[in-house]
PDB file of N, CA and C in Angstrom:
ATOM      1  N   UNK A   1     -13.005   9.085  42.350  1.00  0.00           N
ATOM      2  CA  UNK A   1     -13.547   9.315  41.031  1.00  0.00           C
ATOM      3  C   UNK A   1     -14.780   8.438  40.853  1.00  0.00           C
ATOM      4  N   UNK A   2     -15.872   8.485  40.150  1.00  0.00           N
ATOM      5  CA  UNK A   2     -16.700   8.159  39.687  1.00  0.00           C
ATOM      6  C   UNK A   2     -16.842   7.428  39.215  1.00  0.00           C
ATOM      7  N   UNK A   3     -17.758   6.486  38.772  1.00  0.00           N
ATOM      8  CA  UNK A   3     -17.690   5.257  37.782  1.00  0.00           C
ATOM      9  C   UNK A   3     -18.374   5.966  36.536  1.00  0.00           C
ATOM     10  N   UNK A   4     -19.059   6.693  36.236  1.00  0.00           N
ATOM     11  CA  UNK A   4     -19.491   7.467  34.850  1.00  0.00           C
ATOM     12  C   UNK A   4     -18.046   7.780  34.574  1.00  0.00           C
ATOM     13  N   UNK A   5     -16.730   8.818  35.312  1.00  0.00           N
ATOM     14  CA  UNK A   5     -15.716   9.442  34.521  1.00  0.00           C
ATOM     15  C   UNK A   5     -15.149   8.331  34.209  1.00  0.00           C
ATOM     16  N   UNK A   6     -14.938   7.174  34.725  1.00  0.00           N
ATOM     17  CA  UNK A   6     -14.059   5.649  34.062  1.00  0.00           C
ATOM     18  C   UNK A   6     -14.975   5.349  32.719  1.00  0.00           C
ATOM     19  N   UNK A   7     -15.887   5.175  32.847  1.00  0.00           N
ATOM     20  CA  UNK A   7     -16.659   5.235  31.404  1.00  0.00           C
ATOM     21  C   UNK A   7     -16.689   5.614  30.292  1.00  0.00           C
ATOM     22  N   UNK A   8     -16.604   7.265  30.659  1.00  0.00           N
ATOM     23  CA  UNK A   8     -16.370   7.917  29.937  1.00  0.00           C
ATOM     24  C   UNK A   8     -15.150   8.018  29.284  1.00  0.00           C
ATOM     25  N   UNK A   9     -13.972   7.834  30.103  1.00  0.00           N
ATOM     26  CA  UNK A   9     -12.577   7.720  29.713  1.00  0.00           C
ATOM     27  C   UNK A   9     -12.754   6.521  29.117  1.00  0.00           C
ATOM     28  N   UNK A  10     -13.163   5.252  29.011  1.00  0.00           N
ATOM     29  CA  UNK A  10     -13.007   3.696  28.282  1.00  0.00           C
ATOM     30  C   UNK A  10     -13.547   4.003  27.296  1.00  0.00           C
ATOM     31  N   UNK A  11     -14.545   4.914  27.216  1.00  0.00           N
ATOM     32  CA  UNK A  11     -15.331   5.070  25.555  1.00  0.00           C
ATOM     33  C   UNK A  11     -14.420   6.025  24.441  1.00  0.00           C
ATOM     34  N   UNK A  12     -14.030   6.764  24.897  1.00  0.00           N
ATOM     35  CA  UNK A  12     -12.681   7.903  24.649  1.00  0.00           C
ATOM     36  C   UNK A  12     -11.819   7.050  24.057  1.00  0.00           C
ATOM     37  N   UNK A  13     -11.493   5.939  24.780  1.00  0.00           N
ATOM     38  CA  UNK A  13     -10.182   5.168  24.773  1.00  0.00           C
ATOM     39  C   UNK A  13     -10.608   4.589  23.650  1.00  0.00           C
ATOM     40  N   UNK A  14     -11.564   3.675  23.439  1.00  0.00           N
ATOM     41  CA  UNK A  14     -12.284   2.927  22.563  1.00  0.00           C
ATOM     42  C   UNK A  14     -12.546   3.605  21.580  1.00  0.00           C
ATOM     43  N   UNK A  15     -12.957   4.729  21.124  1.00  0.00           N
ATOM     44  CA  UNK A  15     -13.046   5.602  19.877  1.00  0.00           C
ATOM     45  C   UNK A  15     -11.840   5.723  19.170  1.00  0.00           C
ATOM     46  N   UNK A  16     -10.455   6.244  19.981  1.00  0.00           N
ATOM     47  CA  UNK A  16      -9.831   6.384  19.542  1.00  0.00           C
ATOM     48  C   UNK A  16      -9.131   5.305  18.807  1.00  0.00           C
ATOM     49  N   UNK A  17      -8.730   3.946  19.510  1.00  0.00           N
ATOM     50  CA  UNK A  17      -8.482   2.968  18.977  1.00  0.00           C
ATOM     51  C   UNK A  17      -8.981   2.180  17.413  1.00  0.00           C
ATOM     52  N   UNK A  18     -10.269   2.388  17.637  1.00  0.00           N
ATOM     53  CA  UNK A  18     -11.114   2.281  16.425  1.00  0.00           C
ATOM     54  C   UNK A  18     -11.125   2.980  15.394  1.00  0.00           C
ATOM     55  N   UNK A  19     -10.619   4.516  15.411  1.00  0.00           N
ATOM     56  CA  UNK A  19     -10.795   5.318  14.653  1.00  0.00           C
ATOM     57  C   UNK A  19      -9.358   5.323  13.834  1.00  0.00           C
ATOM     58  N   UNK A  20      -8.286   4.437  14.817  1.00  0.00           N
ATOM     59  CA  UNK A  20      -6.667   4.686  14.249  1.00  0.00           C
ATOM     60  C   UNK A  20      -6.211   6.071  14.586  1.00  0.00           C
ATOM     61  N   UNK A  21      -6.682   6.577  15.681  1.00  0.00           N
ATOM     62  CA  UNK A  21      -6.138   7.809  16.510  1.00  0.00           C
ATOM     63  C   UNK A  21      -6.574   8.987  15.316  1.00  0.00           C
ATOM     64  N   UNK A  22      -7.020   8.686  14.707  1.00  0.00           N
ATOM     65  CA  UNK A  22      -7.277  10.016  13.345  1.00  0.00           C
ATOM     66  C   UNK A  22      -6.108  10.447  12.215  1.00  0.00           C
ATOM     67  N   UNK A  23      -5.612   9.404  12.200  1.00  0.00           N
ATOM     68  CA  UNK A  23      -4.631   9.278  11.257  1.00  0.00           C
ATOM     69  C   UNK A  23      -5.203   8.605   9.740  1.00  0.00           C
ATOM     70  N   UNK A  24      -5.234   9.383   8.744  1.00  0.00           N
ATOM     71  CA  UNK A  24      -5.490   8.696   7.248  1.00  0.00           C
ATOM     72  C   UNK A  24      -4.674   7.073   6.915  1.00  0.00           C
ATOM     73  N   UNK A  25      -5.803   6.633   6.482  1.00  0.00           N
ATOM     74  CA  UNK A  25      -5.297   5.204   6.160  1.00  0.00           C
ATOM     75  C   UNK A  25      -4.648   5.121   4.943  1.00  0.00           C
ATOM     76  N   UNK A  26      -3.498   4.535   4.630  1.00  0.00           N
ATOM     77  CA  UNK A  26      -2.715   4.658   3.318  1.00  0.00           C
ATOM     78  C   UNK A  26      -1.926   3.427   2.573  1.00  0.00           C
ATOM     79  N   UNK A  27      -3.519   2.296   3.445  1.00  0.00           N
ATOM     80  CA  UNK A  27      -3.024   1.592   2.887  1.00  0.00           C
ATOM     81  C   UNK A  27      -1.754   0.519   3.887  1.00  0.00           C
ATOM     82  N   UNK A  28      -1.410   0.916   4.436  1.00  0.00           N
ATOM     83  CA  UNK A  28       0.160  -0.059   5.004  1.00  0.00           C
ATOM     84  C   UNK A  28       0.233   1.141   6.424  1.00  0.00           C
ATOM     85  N   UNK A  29       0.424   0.504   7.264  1.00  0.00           N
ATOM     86  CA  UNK A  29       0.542   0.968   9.125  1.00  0.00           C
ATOM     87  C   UNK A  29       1.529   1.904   9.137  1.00  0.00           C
ATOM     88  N   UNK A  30       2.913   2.054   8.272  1.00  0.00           N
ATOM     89  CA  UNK A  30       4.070   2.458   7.817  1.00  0.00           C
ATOM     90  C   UNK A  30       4.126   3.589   6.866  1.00  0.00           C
ATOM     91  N   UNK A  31       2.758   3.628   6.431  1.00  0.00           N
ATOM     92  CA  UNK A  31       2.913   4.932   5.525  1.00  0.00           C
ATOM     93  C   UNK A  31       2.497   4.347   3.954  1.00  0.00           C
ATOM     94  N   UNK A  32       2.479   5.090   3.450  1.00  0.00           N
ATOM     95  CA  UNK A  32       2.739   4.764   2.020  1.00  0.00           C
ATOM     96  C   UNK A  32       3.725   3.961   1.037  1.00  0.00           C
ATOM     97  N   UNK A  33       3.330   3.164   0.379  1.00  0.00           N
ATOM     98  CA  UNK A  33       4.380   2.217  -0.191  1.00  0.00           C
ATOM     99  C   UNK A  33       4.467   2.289  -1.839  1.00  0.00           C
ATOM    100  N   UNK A  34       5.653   1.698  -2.224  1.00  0.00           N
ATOM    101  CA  UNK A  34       5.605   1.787  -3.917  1.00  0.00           C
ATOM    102  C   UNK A  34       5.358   0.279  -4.205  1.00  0.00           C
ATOM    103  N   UNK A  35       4.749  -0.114  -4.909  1.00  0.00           N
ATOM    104  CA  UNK A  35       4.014  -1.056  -5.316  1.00  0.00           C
ATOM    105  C   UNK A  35       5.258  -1.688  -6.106  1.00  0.00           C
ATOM    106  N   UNK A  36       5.737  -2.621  -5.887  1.00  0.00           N
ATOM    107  CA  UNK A  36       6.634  -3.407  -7.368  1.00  0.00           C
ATOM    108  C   UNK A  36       6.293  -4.395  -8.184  1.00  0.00           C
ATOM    109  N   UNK A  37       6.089  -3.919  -9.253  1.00  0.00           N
ATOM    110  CA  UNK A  37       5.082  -5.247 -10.141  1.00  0.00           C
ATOM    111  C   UNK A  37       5.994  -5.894 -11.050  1.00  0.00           C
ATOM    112  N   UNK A  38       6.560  -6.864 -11.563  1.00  0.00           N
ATOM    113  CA  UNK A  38       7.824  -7.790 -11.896  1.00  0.00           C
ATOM    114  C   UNK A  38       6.767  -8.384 -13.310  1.00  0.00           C
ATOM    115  N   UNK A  39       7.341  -8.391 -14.123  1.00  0.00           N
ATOM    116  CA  UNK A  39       7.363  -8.593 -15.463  1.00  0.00           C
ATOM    117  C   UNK A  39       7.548  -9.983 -16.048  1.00  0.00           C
ATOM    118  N   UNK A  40       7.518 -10.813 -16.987  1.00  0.00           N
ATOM    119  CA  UNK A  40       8.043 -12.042 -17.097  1.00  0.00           C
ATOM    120  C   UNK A  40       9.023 -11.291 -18.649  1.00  0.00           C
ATOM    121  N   UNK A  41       8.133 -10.625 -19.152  1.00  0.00           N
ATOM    122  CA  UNK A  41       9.109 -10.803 -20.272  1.00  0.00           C
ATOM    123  C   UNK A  41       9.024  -8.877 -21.027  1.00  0.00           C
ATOM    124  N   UNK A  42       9.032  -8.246 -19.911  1.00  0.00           N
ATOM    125  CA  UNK A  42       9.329  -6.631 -19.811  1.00  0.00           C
ATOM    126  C   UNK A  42       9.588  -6.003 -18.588  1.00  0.00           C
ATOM    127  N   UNK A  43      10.558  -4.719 -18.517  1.00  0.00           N
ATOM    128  CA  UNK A  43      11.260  -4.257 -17.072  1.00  0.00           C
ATOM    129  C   UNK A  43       9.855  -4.277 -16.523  1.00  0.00           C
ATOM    130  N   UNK A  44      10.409  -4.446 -15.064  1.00  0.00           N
ATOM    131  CA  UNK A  44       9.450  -3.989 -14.354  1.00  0.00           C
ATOM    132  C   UNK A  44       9.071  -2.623 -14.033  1.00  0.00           C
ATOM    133  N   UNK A  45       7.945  -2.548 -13.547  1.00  0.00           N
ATOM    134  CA  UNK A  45       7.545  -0.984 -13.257  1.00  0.00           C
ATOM    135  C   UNK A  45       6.779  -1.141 -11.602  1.00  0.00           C
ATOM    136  N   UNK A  46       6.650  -0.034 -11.169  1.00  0.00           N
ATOM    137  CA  UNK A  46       6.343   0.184  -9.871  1.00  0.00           C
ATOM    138  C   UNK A  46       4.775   1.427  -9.843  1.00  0.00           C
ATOM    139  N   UNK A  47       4.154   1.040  -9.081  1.00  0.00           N
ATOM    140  CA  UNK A  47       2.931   1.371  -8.643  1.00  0.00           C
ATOM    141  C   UNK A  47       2.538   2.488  -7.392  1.00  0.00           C
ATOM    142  N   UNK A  48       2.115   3.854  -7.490  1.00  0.00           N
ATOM    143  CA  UNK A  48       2.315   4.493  -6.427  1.00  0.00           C
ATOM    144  C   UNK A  48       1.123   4.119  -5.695  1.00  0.00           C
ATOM    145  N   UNK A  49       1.035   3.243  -4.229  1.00  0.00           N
ATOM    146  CA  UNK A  49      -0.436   3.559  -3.015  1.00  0.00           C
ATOM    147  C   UNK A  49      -1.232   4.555  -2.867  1.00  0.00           C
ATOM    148  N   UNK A  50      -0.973   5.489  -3.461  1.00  0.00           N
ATOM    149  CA  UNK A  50      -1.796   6.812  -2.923  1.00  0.00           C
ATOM    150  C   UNK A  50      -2.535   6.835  -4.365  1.00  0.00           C
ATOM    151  N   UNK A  51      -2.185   7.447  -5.356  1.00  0.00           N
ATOM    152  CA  UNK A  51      -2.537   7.951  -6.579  1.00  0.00           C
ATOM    153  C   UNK A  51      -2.803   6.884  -7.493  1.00  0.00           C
ATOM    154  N   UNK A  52      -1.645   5.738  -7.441  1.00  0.00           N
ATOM    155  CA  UNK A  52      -2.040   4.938  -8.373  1.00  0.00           C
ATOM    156  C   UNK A  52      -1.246   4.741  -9.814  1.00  0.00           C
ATOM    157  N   UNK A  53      -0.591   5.998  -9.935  1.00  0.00           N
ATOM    158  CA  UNK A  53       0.180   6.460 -10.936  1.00  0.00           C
ATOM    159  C   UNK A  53       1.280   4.933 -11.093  1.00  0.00           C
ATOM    160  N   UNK A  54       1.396   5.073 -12.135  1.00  0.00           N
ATOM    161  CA  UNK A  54       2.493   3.471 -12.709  1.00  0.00           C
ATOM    162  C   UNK A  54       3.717   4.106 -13.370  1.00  0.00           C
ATOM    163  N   UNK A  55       4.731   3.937 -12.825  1.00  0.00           N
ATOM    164  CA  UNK A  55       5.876   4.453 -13.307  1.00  0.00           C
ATOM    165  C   UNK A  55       6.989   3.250 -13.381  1.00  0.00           C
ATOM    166  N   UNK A  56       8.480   3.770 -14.107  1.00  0.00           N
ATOM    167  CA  UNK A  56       9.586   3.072 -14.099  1.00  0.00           C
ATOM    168  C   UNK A  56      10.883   3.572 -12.980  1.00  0.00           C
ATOM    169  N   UNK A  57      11.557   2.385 -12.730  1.00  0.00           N
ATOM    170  CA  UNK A  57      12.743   3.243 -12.427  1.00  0.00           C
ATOM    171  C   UNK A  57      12.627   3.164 -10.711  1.00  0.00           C
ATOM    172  N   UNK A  58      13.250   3.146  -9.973  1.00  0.00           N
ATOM    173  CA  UNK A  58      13.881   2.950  -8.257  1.00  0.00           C
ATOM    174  C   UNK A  58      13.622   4.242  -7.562  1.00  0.00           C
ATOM    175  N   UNK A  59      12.771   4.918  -7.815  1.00  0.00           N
ATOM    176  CA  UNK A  59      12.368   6.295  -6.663  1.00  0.00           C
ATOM    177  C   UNK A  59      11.882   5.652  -5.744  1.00  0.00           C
ATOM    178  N   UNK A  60      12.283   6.457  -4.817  1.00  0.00           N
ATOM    179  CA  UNK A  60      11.354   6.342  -3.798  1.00  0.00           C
ATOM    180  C   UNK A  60      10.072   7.276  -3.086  1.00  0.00           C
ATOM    181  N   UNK A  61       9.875   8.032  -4.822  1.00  0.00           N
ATOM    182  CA  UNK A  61       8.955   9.746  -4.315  1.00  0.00           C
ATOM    183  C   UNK A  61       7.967   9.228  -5.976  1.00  0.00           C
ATOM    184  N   UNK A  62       6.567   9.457  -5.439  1.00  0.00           N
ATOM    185  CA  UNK A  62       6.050   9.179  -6.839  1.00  0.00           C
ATOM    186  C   UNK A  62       6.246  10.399  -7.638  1.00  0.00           C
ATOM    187  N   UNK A  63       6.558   9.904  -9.040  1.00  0.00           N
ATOM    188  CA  UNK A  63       6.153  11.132 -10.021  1.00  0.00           C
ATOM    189  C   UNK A  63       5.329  12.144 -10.455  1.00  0.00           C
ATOM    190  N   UNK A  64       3.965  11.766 -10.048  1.00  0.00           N
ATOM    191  CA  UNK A  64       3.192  12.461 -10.532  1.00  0.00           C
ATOM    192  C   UNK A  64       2.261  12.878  -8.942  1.00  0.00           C
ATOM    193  N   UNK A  65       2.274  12.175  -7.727  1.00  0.00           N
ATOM    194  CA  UNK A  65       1.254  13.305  -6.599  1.00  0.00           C
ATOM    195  C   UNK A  65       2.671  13.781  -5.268  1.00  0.00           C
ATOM    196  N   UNK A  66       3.554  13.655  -5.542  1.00  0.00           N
ATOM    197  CA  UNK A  66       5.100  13.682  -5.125  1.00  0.00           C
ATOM    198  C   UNK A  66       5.356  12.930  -3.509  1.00  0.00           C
ATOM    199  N   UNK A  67       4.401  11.774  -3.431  1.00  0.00           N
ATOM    200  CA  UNK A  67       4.571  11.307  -2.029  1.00  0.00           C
ATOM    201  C   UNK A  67       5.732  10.436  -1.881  1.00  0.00           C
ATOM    202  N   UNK A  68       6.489  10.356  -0.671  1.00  0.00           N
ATOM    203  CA  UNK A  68       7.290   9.579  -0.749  1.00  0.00           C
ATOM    204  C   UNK A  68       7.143   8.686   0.079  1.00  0.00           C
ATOM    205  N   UNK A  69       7.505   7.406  -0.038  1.00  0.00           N
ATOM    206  CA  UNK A  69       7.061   6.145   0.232  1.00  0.00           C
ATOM    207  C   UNK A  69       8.038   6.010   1.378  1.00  0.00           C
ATOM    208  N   UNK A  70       7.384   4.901   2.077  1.00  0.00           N
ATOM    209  CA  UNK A  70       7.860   4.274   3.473  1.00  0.00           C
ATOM    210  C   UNK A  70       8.396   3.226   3.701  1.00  0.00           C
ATOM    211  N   UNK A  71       8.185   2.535   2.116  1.00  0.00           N
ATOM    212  CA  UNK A  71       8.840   0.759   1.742  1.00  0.00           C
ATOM    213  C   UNK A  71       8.114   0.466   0.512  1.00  0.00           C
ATOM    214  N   UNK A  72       8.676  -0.605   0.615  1.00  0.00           N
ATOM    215  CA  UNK A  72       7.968  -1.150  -0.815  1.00  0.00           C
ATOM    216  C   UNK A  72       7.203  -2.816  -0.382  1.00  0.00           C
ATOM    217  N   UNK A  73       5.932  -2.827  -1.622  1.00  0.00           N
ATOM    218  CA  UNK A  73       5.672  -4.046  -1.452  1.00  0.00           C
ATOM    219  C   UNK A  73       5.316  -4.917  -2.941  1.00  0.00           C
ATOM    220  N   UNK A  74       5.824  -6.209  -2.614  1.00  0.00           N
ATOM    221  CA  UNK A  74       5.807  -6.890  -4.182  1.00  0.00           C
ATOM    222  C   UNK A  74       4.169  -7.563  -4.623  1.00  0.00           C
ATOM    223  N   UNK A  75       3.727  -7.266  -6.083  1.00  0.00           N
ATOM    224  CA  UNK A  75       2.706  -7.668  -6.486  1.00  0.00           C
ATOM    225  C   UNK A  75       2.661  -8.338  -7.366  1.00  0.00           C
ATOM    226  N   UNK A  76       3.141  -9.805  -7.264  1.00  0.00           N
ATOM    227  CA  UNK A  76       3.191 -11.059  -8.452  1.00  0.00           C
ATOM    228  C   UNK A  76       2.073 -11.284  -9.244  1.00  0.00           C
ATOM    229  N   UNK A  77       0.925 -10.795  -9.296  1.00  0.00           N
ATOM    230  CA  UNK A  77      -0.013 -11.189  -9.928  1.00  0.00           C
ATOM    231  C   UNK A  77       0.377 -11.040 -11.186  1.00  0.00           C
ATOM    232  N   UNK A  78       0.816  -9.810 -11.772  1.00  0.00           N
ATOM    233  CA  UNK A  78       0.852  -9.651 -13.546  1.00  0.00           C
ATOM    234  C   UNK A  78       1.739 -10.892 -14.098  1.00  0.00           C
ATOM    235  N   UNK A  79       2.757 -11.065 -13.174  1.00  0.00           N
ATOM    236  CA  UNK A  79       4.003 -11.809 -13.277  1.00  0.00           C
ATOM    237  C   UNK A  79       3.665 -13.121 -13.721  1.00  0.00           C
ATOM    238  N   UNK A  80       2.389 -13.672 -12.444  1.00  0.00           N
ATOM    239  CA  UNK A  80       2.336 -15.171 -13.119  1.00  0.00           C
ATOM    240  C   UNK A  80       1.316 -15.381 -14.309  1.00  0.00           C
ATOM    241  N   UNK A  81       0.435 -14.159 -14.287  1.00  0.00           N
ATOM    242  CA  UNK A  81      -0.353 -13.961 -15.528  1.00  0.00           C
ATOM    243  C   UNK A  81       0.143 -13.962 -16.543  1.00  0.00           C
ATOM    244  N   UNK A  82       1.400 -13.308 -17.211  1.00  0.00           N
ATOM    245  CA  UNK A  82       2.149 -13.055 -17.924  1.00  0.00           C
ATOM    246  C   UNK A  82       2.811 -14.526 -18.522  1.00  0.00           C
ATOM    247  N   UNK A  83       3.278 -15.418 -17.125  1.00  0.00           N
ATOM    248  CA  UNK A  83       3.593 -16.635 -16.986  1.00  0.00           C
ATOM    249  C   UNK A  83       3.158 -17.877 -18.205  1.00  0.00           C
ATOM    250  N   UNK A  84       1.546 -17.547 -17.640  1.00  0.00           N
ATOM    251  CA  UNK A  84       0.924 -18.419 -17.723  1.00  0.00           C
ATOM    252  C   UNK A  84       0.857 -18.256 -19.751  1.00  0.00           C
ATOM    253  N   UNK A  85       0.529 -17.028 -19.817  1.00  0.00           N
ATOM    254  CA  UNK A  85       0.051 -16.589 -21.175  1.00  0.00           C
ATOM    255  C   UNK A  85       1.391 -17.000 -22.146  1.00  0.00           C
ATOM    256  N   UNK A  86       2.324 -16.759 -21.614  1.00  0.00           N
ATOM    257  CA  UNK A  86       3.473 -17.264 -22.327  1.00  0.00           C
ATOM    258  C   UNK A  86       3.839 -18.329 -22.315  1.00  0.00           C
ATOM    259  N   UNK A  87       3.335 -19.484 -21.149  1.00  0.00           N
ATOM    260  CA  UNK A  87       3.862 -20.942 -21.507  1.00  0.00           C
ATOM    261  C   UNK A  87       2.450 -21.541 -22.450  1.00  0.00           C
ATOM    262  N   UNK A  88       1.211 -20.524 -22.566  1.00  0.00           N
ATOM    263  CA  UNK A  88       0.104 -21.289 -23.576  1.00  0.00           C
ATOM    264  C   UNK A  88       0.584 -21.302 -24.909  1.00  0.00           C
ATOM    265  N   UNK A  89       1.545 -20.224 -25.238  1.00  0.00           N
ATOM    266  CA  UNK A  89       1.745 -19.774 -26.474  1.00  0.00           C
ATOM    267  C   UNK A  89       2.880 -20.925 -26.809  1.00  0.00           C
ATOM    268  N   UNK A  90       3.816 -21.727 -25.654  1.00  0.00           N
ATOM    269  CA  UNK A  90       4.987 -22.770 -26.474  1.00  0.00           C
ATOM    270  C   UNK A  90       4.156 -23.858 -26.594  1.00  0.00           C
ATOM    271  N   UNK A  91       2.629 -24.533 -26.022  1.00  0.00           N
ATOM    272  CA  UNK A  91       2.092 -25.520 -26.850  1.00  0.00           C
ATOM    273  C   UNK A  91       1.605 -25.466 -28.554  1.00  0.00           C
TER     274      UNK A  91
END
């Protein structure tokens, strides 16, 4: 074989790798995930990766673009925001 067809095959190889084989990115290697956002002082609600849509309640299929998720992942930010705003309010 040739040293151009090894080339050619390493650049092939290299595209594909780079490109993530042509698979849509969604965010998480695993697929799609439901977002869980934790509350300090209201239920929590959950977040769909794809759409975005904010819902209540333990599905594992969003409500509103009907994807179903691959896991979940936790998003403390509101939580300690929430935190914070509520320990300004006991000074």
């Amino acid at each position: 074989m040739s040293a151009v067809f090894w080339i050619v095959i390493g650049v092939m190889v290299l595209a594909a790798l780079c490109s993530g084989g042509g698979k849509k990115s969604t965010g998480s290697r695993e697929g799609p995930v439901r977002i869980d956002r934790m509350h300090y002082y209201d239920a929590d609600d959950h977040e769909c990766s794809v759409c975005g849509a904010r819902f209540r309640g333990n599905d594992m299929t969003c409500p509103k673009c009907k994807t179903k998720f691959a896991g979940t992942r936790d998003d403390d930010d509101e939580f300690f925001e929430e935190m914070e705003i509520w320990d300004d309010d006991d000074d």
